[in-house]
PDB file of N, CA and C in Angstrom:
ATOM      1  N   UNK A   1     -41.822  19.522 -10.338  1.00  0.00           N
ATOM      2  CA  UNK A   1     -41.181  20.826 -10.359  1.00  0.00           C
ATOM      3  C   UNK A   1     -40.951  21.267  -8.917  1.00  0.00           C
ATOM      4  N   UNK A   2     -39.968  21.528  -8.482  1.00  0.00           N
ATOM      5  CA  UNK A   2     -39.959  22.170  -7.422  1.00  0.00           C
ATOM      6  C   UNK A   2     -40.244  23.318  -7.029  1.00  0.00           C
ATOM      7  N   UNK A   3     -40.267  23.783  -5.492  1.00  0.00           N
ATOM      8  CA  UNK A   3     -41.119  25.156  -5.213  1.00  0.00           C
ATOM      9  C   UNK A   3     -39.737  26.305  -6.201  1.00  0.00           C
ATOM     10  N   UNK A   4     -38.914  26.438  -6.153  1.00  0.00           N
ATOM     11  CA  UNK A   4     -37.877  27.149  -6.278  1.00  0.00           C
ATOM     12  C   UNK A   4     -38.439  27.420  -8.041  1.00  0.00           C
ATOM     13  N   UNK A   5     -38.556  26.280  -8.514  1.00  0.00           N
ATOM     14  CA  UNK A   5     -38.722  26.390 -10.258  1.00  0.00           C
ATOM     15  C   UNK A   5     -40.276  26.907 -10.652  1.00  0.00           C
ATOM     16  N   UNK A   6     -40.794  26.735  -9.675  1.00  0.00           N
ATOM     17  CA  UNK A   6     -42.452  27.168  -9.534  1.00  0.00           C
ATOM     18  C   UNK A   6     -42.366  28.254  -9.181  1.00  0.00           C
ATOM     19  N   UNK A   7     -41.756  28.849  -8.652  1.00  0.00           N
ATOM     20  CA  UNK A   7     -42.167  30.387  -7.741  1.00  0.00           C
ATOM     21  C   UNK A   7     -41.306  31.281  -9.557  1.00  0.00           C
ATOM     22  N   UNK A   8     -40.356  30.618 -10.060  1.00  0.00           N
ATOM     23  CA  UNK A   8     -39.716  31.231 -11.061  1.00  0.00           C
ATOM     24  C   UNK A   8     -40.680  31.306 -12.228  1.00  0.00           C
ATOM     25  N   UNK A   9     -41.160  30.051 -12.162  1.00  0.00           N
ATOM     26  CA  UNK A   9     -41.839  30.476 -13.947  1.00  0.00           C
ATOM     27  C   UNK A   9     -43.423  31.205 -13.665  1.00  0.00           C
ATOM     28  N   UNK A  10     -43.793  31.421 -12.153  1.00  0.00           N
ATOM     29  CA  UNK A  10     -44.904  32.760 -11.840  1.00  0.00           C
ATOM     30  C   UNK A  10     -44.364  33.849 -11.666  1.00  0.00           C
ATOM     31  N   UNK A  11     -43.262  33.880 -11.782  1.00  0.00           N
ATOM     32  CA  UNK A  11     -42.369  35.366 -11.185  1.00  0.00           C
ATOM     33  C   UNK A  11     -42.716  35.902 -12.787  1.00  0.00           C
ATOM     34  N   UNK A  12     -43.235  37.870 -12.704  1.00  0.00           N
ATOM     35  CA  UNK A  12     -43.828  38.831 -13.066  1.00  0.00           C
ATOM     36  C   UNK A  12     -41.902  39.122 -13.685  1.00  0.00           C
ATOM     37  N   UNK A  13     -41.888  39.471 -14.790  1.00  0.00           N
ATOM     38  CA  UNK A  13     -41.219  40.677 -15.087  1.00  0.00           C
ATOM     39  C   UNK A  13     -41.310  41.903 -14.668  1.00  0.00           C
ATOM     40  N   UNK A  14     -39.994  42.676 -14.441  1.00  0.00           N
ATOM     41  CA  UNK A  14     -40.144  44.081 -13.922  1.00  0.00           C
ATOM     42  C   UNK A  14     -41.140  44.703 -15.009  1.00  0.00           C
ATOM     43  N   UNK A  15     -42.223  45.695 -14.921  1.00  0.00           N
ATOM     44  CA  UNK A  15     -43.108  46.501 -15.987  1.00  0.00           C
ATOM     45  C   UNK A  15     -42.063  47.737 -15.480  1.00  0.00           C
ATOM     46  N   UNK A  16     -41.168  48.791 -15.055  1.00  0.00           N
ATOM     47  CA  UNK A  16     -40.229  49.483 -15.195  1.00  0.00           C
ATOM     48  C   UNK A  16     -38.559  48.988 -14.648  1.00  0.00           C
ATOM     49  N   UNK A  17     -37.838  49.965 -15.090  1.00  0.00           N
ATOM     50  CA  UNK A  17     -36.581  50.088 -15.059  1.00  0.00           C
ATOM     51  C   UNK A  17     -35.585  51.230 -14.551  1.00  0.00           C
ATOM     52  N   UNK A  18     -34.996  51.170 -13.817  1.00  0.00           N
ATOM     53  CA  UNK A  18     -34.046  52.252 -13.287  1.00  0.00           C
ATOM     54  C   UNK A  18     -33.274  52.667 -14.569  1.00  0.00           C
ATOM     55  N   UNK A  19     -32.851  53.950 -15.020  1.00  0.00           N
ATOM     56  CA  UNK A  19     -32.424  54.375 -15.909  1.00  0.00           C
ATOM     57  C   UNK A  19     -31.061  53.531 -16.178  1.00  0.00           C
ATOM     58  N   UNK A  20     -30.274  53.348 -15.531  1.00  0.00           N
ATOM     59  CA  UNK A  20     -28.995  52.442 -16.112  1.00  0.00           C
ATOM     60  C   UNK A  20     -29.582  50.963 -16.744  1.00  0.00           C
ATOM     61  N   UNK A  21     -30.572  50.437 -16.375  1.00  0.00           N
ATOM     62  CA  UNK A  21     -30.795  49.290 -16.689  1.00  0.00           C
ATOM     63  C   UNK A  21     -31.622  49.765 -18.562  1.00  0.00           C
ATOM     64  N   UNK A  22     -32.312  50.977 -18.425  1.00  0.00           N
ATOM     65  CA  UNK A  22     -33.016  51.170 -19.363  1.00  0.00           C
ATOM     66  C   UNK A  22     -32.143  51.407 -20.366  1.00  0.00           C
ATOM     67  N   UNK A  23     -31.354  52.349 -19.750  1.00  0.00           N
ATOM     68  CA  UNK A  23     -30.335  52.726 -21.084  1.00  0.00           C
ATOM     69  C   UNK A  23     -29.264  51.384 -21.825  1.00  0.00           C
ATOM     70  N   UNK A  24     -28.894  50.520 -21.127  1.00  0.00           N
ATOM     71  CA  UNK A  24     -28.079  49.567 -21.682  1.00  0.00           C
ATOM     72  C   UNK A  24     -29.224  48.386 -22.231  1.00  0.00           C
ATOM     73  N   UNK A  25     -30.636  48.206 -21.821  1.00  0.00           N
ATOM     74  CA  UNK A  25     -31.346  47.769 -22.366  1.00  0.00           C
ATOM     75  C   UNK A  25     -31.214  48.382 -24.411  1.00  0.00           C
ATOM     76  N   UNK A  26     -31.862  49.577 -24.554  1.00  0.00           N
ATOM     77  CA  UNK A  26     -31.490  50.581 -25.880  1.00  0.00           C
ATOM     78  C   UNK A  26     -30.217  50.693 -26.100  1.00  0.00           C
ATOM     79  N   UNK A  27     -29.119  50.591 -25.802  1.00  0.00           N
ATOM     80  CA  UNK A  27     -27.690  50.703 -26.004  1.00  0.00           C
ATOM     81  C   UNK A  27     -27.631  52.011 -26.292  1.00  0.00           C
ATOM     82  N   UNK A  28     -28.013  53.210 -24.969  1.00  0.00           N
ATOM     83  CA  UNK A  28     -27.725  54.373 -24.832  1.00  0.00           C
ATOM     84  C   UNK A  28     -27.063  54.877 -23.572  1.00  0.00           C
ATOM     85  N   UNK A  29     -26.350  56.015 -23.186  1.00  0.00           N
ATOM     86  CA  UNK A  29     -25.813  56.034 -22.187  1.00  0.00           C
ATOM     87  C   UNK A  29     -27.272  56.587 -21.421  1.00  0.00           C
ATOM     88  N   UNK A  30     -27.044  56.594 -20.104  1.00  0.00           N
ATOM     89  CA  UNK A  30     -27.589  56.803 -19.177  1.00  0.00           C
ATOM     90  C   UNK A  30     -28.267  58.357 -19.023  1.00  0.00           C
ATOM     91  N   UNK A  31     -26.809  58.994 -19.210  1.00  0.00           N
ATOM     92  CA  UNK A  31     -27.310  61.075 -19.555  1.00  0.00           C
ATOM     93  C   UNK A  31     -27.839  61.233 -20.493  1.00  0.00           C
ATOM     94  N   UNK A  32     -28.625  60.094 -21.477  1.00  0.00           N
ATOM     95  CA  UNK A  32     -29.499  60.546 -22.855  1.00  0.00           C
ATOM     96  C   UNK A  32     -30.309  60.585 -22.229  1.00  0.00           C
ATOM     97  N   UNK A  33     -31.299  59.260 -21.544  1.00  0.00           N
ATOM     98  CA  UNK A  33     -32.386  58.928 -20.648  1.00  0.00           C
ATOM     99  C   UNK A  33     -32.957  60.260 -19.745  1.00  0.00           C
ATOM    100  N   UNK A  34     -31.364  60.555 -19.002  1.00  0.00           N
ATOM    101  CA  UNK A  34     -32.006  61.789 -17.900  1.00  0.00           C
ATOM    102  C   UNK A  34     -32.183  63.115 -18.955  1.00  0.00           C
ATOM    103  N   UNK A  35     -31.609  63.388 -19.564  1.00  0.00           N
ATOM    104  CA  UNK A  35     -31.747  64.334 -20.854  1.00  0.00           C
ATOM    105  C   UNK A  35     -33.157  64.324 -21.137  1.00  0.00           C
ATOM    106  N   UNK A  36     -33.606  63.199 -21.853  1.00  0.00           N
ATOM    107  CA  UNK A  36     -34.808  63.179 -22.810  1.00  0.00           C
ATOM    108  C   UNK A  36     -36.319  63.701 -21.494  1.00  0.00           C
ATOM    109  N   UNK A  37     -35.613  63.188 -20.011  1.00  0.00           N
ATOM    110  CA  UNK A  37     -36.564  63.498 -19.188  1.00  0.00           C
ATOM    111  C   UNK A  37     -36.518  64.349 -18.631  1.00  0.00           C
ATOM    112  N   UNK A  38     -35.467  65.448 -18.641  1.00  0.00           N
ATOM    113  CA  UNK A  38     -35.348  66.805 -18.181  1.00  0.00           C
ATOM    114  C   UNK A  38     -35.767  67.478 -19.303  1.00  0.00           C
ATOM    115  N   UNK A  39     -35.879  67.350 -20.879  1.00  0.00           N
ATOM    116  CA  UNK A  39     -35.874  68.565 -21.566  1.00  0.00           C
ATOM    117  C   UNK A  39     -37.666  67.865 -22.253  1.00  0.00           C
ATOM    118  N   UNK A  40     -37.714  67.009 -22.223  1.00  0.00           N
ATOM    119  CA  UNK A  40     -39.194  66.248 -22.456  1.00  0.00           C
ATOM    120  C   UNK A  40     -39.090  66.248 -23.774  1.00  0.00           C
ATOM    121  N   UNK A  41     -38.031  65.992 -24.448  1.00  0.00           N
ATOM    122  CA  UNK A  41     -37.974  65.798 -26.008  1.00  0.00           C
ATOM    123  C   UNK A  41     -37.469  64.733 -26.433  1.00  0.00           C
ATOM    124  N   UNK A  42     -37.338  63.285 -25.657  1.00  0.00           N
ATOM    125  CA  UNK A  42     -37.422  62.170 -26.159  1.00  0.00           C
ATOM    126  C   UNK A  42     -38.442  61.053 -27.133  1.00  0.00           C
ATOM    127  N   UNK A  43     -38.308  60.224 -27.318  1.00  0.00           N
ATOM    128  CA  UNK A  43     -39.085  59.318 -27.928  1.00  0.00           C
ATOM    129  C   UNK A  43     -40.009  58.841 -26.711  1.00  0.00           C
ATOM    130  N   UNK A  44     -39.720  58.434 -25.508  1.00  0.00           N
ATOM    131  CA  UNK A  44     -40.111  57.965 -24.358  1.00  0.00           C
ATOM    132  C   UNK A  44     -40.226  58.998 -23.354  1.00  0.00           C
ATOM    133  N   UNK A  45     -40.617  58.506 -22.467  1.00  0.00           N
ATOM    134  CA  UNK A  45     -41.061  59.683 -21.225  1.00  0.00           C
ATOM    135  C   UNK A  45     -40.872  58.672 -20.100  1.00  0.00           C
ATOM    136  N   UNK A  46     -40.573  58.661 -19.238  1.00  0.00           N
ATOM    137  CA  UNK A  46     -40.343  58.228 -18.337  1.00  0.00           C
ATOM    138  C   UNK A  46     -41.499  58.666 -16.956  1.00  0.00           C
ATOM    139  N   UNK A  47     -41.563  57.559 -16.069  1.00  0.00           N
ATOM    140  CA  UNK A  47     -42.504  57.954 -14.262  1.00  0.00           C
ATOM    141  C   UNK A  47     -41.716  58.238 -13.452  1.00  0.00           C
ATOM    142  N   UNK A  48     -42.043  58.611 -12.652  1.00  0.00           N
ATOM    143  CA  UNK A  48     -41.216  59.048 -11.186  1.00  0.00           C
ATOM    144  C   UNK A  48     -41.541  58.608 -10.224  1.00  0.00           C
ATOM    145  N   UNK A  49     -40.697  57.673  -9.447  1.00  0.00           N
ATOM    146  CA  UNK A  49     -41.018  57.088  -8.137  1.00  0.00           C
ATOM    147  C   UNK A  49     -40.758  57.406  -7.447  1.00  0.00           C
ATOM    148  N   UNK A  50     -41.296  58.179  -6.472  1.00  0.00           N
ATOM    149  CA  UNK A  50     -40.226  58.657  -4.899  1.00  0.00           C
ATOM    150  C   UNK A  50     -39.433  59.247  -6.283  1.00  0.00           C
ATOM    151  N   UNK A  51     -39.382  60.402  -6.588  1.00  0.00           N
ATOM    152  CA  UNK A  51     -38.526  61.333  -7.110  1.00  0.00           C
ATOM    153  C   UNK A  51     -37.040  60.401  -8.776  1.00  0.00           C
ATOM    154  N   UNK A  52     -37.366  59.420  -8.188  1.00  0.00           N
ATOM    155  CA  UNK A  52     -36.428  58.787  -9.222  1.00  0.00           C
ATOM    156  C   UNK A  52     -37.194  58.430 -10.817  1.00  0.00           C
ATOM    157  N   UNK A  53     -36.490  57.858 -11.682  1.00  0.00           N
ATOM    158  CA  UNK A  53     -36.993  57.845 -12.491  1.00  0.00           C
ATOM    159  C   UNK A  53     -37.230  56.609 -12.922  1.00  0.00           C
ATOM    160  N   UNK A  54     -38.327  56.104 -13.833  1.00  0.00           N
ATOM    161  CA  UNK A  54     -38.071  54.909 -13.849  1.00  0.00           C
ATOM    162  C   UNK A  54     -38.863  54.731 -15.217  1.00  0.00           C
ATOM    163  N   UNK A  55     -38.294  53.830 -16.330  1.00  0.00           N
ATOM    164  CA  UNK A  55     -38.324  53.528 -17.876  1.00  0.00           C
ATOM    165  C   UNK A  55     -39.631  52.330 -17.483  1.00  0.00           C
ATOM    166  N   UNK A  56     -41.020  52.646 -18.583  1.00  0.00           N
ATOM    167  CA  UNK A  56     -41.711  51.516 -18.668  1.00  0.00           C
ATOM    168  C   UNK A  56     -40.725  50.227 -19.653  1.00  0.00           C
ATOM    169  N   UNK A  57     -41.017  49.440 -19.445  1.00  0.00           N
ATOM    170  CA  UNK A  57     -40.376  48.353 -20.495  1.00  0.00           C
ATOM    171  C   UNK A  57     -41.609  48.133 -21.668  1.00  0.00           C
ATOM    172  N   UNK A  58     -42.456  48.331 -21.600  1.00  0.00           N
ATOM    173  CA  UNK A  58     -43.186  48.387 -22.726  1.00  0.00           C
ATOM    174  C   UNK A  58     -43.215  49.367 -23.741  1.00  0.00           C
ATOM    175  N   UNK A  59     -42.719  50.636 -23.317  1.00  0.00           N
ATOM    176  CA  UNK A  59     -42.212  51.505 -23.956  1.00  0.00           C
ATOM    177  C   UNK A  59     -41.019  51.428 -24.683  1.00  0.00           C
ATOM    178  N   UNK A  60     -39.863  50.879 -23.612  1.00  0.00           N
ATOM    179  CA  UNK A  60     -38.647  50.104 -24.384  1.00  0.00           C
ATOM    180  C   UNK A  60     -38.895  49.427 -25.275  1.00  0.00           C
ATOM    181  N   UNK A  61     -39.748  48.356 -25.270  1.00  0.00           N
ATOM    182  CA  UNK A  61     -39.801  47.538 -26.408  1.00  0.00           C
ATOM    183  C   UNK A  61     -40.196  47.969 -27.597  1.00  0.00           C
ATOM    184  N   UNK A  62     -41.600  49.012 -27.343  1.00  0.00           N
ATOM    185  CA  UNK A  62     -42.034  49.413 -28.510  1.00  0.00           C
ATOM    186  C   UNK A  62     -41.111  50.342 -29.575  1.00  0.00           C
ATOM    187  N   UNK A  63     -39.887  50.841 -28.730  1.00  0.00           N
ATOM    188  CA  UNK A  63     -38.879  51.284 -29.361  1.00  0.00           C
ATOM    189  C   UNK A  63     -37.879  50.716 -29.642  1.00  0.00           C
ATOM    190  N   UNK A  64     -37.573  50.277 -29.015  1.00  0.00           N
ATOM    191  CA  UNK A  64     -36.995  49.281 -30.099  1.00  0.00           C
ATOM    192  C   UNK A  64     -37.085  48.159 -31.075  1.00  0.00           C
ATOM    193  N   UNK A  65     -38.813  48.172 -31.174  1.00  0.00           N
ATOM    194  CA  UNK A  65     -39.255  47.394 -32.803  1.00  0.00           C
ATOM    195  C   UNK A  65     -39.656  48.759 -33.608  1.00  0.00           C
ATOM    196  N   UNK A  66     -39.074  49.613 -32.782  1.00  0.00           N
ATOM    197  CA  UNK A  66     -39.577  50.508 -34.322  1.00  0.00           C
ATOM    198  C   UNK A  66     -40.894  51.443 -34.546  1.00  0.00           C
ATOM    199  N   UNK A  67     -41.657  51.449 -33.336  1.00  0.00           N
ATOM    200  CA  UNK A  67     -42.931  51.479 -33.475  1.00  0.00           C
ATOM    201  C   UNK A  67     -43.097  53.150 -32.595  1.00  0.00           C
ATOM    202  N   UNK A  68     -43.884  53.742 -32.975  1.00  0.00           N
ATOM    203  CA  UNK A  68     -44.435  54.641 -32.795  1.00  0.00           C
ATOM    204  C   UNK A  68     -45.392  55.187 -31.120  1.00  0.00           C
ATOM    205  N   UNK A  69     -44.594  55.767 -29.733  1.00  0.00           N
ATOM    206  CA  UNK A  69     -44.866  55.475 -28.461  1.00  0.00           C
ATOM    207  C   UNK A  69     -46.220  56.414 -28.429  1.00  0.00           C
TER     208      UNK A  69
END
């Protein structure tokens, strides 16, 4: 295996997401995401990094199997 294919299959998945990535992850627009985190009445809740926002992906997932966050 080479270093290039080695460094890939230890490479970490992102654990968050910048809201455009989150929202087309859920197939929602982007102003639902900032919505649900300005009015705090989403399914999800979102962190704040340095002021931005950012979607757990474990949260994503659990919503989209359906499951209860």
């Amino acid at each position: 295996m080479s270093l290039m294919n080695a460094r890939l299959a230890n490479a970490r998945l992102p654990e968050v997401l910048p809201t455009n990535e989150a929202a087309a992850a859920i197939n929602r627009r982007p102003q639902t995401l900032r919505r649900w985190a300005c009015l705090e009445d989403g399914p999800i809740r979102p962190i704040r990094i340095n002021g931005r926002l950012a979607w757990k992906v474990s949260d994503l997932q659990t919503l989209l199997s359906g499951g209860a966050i």
